[in-house]
Protein backbone atom coordinates (compact mmCIF):
# COMPACT_ATOMS: atom_id res chain seq x y z
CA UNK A 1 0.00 0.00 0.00
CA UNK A 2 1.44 3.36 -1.08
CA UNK A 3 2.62 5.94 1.96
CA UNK A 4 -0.06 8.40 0.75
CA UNK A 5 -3.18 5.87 0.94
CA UNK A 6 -1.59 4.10 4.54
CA UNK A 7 -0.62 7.81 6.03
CA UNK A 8 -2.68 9.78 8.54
CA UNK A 9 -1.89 13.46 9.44
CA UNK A 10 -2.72 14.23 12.97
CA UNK A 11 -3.35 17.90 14.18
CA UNK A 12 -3.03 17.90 18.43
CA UNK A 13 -5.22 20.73 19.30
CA UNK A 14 -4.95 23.06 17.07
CA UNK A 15 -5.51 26.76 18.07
CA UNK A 16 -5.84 28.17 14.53
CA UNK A 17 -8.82 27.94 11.80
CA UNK A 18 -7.27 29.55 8.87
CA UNK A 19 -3.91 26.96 9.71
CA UNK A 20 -6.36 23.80 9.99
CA UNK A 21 -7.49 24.86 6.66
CA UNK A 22 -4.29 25.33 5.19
CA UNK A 23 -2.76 22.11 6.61
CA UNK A 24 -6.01 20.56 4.61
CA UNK A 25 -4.69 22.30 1.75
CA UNK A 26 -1.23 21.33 1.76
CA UNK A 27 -2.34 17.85 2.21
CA UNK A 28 -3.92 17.34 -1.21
CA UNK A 29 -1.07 18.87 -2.33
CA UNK A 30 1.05 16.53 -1.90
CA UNK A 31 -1.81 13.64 -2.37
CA UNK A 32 -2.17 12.86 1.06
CA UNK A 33 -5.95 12.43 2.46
CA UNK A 34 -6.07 11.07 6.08
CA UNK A 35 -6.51 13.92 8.33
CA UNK A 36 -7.25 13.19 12.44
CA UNK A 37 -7.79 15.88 14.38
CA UNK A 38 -7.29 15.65 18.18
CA UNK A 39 -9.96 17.91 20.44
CA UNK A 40 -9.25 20.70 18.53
CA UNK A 41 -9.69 24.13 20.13
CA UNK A 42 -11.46 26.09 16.74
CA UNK A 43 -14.39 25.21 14.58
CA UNK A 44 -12.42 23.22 11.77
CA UNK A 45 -15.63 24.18 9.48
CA UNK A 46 -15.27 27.85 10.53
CA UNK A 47 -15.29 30.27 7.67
CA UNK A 48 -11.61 31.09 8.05
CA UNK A 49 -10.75 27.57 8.01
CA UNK A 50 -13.04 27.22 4.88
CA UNK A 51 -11.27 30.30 3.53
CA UNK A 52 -7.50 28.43 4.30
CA UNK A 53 -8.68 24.94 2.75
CA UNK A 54 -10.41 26.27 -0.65
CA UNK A 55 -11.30 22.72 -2.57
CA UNK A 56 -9.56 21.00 0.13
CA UNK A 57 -12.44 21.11 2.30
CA UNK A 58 -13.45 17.43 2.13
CA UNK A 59 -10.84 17.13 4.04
CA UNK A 60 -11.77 18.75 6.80
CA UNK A 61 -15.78 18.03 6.73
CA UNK A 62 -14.41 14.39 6.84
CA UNK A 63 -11.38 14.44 9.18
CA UNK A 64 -11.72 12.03 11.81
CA UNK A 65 -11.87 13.62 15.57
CA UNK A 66 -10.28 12.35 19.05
CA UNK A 67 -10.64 12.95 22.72
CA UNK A 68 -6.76 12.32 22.84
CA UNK A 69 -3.77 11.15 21.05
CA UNK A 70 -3.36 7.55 22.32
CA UNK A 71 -7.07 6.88 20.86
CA UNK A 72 -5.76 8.54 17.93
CA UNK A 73 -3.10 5.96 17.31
CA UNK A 74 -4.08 3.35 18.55
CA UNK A 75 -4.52 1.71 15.16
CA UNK A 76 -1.09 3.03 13.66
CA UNK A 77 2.14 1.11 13.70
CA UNK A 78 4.18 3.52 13.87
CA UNK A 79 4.11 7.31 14.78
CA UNK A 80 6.57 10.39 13.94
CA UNK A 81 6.35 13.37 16.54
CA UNK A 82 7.18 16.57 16.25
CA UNK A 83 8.92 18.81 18.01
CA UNK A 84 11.36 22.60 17.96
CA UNK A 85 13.09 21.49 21.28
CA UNK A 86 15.61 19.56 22.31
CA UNK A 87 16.47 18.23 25.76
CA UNK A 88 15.95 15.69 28.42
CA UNK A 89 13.51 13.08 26.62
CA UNK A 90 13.91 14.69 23.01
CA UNK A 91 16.63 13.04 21.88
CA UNK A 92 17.96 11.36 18.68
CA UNK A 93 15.79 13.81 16.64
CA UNK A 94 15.86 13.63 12.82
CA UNK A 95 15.15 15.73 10.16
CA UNK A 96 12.22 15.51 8.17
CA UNK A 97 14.05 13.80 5.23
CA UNK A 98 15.30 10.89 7.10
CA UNK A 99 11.91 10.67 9.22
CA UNK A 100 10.64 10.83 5.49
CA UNK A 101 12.55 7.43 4.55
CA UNK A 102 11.34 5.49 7.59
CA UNK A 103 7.91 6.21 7.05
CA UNK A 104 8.11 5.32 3.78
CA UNK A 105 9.43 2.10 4.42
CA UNK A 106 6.86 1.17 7.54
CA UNK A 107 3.97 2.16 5.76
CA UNK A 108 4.33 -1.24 4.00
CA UNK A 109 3.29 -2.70 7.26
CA UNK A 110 0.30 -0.96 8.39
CA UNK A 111 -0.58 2.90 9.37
CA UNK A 112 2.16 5.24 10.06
CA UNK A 113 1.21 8.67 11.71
CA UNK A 114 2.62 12.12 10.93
CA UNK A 115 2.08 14.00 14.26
CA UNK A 116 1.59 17.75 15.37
CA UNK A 117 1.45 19.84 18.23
CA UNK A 118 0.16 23.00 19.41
CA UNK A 119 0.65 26.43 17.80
CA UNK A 120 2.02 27.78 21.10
CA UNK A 121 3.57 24.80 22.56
CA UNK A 122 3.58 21.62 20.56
CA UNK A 123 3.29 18.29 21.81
CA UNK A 124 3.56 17.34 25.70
CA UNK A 125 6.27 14.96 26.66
CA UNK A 126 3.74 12.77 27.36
CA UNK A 127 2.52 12.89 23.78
CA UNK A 128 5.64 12.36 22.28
CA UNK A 129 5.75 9.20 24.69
CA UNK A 130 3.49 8.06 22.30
CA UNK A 131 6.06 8.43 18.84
CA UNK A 132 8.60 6.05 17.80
CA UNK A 133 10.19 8.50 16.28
CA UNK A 134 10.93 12.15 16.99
CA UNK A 135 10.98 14.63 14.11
CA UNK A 136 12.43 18.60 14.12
CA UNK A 137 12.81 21.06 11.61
CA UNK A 138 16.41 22.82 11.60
CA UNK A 139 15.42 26.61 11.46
CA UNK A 140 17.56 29.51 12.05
CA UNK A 141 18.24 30.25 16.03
CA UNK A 142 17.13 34.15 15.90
CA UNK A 143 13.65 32.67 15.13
CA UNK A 144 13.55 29.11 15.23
CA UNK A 145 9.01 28.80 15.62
CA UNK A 146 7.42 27.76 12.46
CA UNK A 147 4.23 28.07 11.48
CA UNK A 148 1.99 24.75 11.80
CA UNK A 149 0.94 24.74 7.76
CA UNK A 150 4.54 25.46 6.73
CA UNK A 151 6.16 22.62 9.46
CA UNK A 152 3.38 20.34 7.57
CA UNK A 153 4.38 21.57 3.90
CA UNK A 154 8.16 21.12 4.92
CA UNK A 155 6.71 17.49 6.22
CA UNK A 156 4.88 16.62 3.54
CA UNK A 157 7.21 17.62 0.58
CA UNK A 158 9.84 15.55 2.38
CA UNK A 159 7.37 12.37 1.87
CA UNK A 160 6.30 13.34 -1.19
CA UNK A 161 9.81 12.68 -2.55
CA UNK A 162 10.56 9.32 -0.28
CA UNK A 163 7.15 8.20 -2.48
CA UNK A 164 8.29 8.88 -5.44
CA UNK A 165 12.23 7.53 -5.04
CA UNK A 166 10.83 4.35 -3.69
CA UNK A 167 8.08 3.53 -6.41
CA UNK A 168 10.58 1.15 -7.84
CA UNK A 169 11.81 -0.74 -4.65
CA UNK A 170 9.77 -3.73 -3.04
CA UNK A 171 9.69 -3.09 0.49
CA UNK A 172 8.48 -6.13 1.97
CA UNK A 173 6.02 -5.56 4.41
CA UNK A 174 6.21 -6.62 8.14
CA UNK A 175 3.71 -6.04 10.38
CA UNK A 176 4.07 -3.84 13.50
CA UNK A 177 2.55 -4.12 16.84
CA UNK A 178 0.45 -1.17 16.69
CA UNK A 179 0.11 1.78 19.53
CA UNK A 180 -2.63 0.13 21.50
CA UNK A 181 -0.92 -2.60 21.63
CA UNK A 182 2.28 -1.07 22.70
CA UNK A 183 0.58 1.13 25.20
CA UNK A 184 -1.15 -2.11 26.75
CA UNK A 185 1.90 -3.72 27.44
CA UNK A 186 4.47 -0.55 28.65
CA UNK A 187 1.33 0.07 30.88
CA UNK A 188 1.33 -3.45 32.21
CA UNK A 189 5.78 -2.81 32.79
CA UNK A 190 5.16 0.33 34.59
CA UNK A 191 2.91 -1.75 36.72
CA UNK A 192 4.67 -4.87 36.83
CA UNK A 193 7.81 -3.14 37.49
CA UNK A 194 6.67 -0.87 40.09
CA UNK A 195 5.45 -3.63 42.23
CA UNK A 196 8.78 -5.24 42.38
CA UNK A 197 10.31 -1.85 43.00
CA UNK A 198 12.31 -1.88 40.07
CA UNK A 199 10.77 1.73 39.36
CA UNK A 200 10.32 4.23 41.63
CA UNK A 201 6.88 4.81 42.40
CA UNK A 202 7.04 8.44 42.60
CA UNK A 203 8.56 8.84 39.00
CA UNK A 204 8.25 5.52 37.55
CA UNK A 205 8.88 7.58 33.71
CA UNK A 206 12.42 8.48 34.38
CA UNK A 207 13.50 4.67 33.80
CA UNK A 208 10.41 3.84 31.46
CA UNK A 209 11.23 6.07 28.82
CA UNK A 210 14.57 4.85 28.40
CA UNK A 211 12.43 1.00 27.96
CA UNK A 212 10.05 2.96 25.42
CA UNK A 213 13.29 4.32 23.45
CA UNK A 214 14.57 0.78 23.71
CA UNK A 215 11.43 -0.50 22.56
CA UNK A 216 10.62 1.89 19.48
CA UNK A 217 14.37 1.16 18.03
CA UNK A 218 13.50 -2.79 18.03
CA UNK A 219 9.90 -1.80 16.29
CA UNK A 220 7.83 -5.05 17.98
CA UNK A 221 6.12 -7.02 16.37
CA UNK A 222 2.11 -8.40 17.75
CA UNK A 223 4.17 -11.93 18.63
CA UNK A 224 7.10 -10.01 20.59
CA UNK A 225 4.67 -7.64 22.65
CA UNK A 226 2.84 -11.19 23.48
CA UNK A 227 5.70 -12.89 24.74
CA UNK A 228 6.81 -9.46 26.82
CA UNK A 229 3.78 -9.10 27.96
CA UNK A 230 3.96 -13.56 29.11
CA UNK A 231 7.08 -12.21 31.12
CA UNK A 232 5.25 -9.33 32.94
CA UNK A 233 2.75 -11.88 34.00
CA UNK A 234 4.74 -14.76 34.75
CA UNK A 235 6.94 -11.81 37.23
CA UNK A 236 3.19 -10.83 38.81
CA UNK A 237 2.43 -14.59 39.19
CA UNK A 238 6.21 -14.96 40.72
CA UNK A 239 5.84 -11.63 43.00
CA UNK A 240 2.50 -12.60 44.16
CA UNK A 241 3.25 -15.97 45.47
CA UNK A 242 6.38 -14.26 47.27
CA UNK A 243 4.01 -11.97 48.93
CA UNK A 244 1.49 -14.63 49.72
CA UNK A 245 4.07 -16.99 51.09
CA UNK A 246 2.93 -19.21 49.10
């Protein structure tokens, strides 16, 4: 399946009208069509974000809508974040046009997701928790912000061209555990983990997302997140009996 059929656009609470309608236009641009928009905080059929999309408004009148981003992906195998900073827990970012090439080459598997934050402050750490794969745009220092249509155009013209130089290669397709599957069993670690005081109850995250870092670099498959998943509960079965005295 090509990248532009098996590729979702998500928009995380978008502040902006005329940009949701100009990220709709940019999309067909570029022949992309799966638009998800996550509680967004305009109208995305207000008349400025009519006025941004122009024949692009199918796109809006059918994007799909979320309470949050984990129900967002939970059907996509893999996810790209976004994000300006760097920092504790934003690291090993790449550029658009390698995050371009992997997504290419995973959409062969199942949905990949092309995410977005907020105008003001893009996507929580928690949010980007939920990426395999952290994206930034190098801009210049003196004014490093870019606006959320252009960071989508720069995004989208950087898969546009992946497309077209891999029309000729056969990627064969394997297929990823996808994020609700993932989520289910780093949930059932934290817990697992925790109980055995192996993480620290009162910031179990600092250790777990070094594990979901670990984890996105291996890209699981649905058999490997069942047999992780047999060790969590064969170490609550273990820690249970210990506790029992049985």
């Amino acid at each position: 399946m090509s990248i532009a059929s098996n590729l979702c656009v998500v928009l995380v609470e978008s502040q902006g009208a005329f940009n949701l309608g100009a990220v709709a236009r940019v999309m067909m641009n570029f022949g992309f069509s799966q638009l998800r928009l996550v509680n967004p905080q305009v109208d995305p059929l207000a008349a400025d974000a009519r006025r941004g999309a122009l024949s692009a408004l199918p796109l809006l009148e059918n994007a799909a809508r979320f309470d949050n981003l984990a129900t967002a992906l939970a059907d996509c195998h893999f996810a790209v974040g976004t994000t300006r900073r760097e920092g504790k827990f934003r690291e090993e970012l790449v550029t658009p046009n390698v995050a371009a090439i992997e997504m290419t080459e995973k959409t062969a598997g199942g949905t990949v997701a092309l995410v977005f934050g907020r105008e003001d402050c893009g996507l929580h750490t928690a949010e980007l928790d939920l990426c395999q794969c952290l994206l930034t745009i190098p801009t210049h220092d003196g004014f490093p912000s870019m606006n959320l249509a252009q960071a989508v155009t720069v995004c989208l013209y950087e898969l546009d061209r992946a497309l077209s130089n891999s029309a000729s290669i056969d990627v064969k397709p394997r297929k990823l555990a996808n994020s609700a599957e993932l989520e289910a069993m780093l949930q059932h670690m934290r817990r697992t983990l925790t109980e055995i005081e192996y993480l620290d109850p009162q910031n179990p995250n600092r250790i777990l997302r070094t594990f979901r870092r670990v984890f996105a670099r291996a890209e699981l498959d649905e058999r490997e997140v069942r047999i992780l998943r047999g060790l969590w509960s064969r170490i609550d079965y273990i820690a249970g009996r210990k506790i029992s005295g049985a």
